[in-house]
C-alpha atoms as a PDB file:
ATOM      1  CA  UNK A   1      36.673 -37.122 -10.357  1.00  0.00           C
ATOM      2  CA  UNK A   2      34.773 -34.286  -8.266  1.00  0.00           C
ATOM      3  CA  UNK A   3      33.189 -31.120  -9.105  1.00  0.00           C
ATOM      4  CA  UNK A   4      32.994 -28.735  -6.514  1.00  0.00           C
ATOM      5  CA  UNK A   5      31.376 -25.535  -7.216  1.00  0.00           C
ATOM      6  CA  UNK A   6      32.284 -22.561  -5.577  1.00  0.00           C
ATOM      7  CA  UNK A   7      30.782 -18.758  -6.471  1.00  0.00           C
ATOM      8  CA  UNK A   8      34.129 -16.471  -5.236  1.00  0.00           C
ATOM      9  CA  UNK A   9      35.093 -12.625  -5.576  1.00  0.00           C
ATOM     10  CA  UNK A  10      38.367 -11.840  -7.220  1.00  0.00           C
ATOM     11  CA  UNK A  11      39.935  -9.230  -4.693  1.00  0.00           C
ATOM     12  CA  UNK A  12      40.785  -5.506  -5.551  1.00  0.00           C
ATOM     13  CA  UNK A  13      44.331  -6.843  -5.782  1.00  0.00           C
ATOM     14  CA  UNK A  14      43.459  -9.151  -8.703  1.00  0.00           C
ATOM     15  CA  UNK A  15      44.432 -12.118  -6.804  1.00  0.00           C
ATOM     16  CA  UNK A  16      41.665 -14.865  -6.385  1.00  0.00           C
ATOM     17  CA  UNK A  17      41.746 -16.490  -2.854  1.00  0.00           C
ATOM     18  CA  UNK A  18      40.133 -20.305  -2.547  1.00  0.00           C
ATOM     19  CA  UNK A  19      40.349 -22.614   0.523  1.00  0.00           C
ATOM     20  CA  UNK A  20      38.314 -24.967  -0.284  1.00  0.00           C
ATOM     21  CA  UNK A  21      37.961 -28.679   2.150  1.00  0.00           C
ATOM     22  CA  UNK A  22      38.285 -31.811   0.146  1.00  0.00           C
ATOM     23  CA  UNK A  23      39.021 -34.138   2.983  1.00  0.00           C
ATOM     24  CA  UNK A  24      42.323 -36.254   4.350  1.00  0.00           C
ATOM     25  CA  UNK A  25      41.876 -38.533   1.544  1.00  0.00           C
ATOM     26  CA  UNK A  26      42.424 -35.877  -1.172  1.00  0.00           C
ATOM     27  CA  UNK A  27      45.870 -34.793   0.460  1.00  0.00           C
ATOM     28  CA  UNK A  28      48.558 -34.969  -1.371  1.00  0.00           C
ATOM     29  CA  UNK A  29      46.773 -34.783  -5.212  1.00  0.00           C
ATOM     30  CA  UNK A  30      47.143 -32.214  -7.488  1.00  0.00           C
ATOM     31  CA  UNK A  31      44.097 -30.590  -8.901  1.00  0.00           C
ATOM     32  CA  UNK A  32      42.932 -28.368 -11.898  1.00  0.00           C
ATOM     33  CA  UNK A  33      41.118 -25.046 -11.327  1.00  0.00           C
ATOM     34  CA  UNK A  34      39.060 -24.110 -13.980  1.00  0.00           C
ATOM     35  CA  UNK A  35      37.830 -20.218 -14.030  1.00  0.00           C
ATOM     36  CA  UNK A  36      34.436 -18.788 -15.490  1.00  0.00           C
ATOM     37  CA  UNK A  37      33.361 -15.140 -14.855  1.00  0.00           C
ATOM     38  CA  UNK A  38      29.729 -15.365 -13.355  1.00  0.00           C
ATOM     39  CA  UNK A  39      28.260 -12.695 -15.998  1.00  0.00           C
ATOM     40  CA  UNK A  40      27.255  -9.259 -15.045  1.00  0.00           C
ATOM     41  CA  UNK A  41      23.292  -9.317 -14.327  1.00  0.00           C
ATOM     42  CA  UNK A  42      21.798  -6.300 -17.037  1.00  0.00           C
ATOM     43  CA  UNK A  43      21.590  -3.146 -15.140  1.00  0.00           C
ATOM     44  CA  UNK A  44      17.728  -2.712 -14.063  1.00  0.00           C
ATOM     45  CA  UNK A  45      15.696  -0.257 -15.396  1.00  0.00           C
ATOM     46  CA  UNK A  46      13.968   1.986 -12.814  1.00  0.00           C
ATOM     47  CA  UNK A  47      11.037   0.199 -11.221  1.00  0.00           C
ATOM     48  CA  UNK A  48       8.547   3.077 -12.135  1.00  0.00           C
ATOM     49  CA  UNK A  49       9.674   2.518 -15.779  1.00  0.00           C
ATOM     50  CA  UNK A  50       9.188  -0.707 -15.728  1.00  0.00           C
ATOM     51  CA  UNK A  51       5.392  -0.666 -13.641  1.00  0.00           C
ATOM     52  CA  UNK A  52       4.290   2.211 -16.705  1.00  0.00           C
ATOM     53  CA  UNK A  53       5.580  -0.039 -19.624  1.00  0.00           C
ATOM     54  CA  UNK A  54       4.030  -3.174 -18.075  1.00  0.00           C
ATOM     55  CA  UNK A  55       0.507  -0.880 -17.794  1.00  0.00           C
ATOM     56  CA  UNK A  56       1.271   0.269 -21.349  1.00  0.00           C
ATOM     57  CA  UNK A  57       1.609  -3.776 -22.671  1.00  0.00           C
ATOM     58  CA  UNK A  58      -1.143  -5.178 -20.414  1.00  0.00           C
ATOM     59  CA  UNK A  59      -4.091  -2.232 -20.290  1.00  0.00           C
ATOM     60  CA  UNK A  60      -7.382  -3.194 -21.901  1.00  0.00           C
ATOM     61  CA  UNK A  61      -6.043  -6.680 -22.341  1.00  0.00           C
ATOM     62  CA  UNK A  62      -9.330  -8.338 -20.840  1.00  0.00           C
ATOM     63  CA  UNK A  63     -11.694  -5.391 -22.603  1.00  0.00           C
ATOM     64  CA  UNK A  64     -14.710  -7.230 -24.712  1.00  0.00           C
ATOM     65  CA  UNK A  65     -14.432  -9.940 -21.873  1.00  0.00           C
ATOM     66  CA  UNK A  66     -17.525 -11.016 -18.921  1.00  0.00           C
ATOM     67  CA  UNK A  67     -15.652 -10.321 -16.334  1.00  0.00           C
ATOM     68  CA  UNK A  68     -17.384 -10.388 -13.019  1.00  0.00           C
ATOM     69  CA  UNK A  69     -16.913 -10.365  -9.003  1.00  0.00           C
ATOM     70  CA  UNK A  70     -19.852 -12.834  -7.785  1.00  0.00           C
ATOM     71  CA  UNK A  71     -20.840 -11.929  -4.462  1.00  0.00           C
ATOM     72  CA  UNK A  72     -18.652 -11.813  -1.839  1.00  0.00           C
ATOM     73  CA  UNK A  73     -21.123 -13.656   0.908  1.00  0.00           C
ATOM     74  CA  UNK A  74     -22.005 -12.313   4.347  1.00  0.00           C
ATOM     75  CA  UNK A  75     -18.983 -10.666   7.067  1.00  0.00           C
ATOM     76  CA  UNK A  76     -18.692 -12.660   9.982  1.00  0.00           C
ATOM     77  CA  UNK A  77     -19.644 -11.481  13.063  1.00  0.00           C
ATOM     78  CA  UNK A  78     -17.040 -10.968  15.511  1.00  0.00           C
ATOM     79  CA  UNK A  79     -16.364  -9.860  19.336  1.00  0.00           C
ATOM     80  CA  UNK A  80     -15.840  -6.330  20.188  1.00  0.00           C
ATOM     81  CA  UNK A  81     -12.556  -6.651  22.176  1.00  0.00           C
ATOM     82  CA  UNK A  82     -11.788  -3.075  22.525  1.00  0.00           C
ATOM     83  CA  UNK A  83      -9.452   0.145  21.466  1.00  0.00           C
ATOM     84  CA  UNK A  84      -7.267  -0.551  18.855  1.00  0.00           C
ATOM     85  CA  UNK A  85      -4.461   0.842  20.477  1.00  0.00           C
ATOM     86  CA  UNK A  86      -1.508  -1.417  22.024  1.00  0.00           C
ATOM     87  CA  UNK A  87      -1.500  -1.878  25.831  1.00  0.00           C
ATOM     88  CA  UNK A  88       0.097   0.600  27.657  1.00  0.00           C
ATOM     89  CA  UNK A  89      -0.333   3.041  25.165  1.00  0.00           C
ATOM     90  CA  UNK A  90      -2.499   6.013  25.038  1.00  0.00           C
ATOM     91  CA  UNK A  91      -4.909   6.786  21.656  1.00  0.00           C
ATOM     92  CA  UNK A  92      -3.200   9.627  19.706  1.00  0.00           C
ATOM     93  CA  UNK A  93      -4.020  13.475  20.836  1.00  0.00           C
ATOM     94  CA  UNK A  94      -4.228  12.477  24.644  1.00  0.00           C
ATOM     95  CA  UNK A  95      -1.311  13.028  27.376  1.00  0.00           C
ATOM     96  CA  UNK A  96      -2.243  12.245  30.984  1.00  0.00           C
ATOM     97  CA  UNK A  97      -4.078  10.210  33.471  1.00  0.00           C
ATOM     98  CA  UNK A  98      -7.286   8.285  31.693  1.00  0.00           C
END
């Protein structure tokens, strides 16, 4: 025996469609089809609603705690390699020759 799983849509005619390839050496046999509705994922809540109750659960959660940033070390040095503006561009404000 072999499972094949397949995720399908059931089409707005009600009819579900499967072509599914077994191979030569399955021709012929007859097969059973079992059917199980993939469930319906929960409708989400709006994404603001759900940042200001996770604020509401997690505020002040680390309060009474040492919490501290240790120093962060010295910025590298780097070289200067000019404008910030793509090539062939010009810096915002100016039209023209430069």
């Amino acid at each position: 025996m072999k499972t094949v799983q397949l995720q399908s849509e059931v089409g707005k005619d009600g009819v579900l469609a499967l072509r599914v390839p077994l191979g030569s050496d399955e021709a012929g046999h007859q097969v059973i089809v079992t059917i199980e509705p993939i469930p319906a994922e929960p409708a989400r809540k709006n994404d603001r609603a759900d940042w200001h109750q996770f604020i509401e659960e997690t505020y002040g959660s680390c309060a009474g705690q040492r919490l501290a940033r240790p120093g962060q070390g010295a910025f590298e040095s780097r070289e200067n390699v000019g404008p910030a503006t793509p090539r062939g561009s010009q810096p915002f404000g100016r039209r023209g020759k430069v």
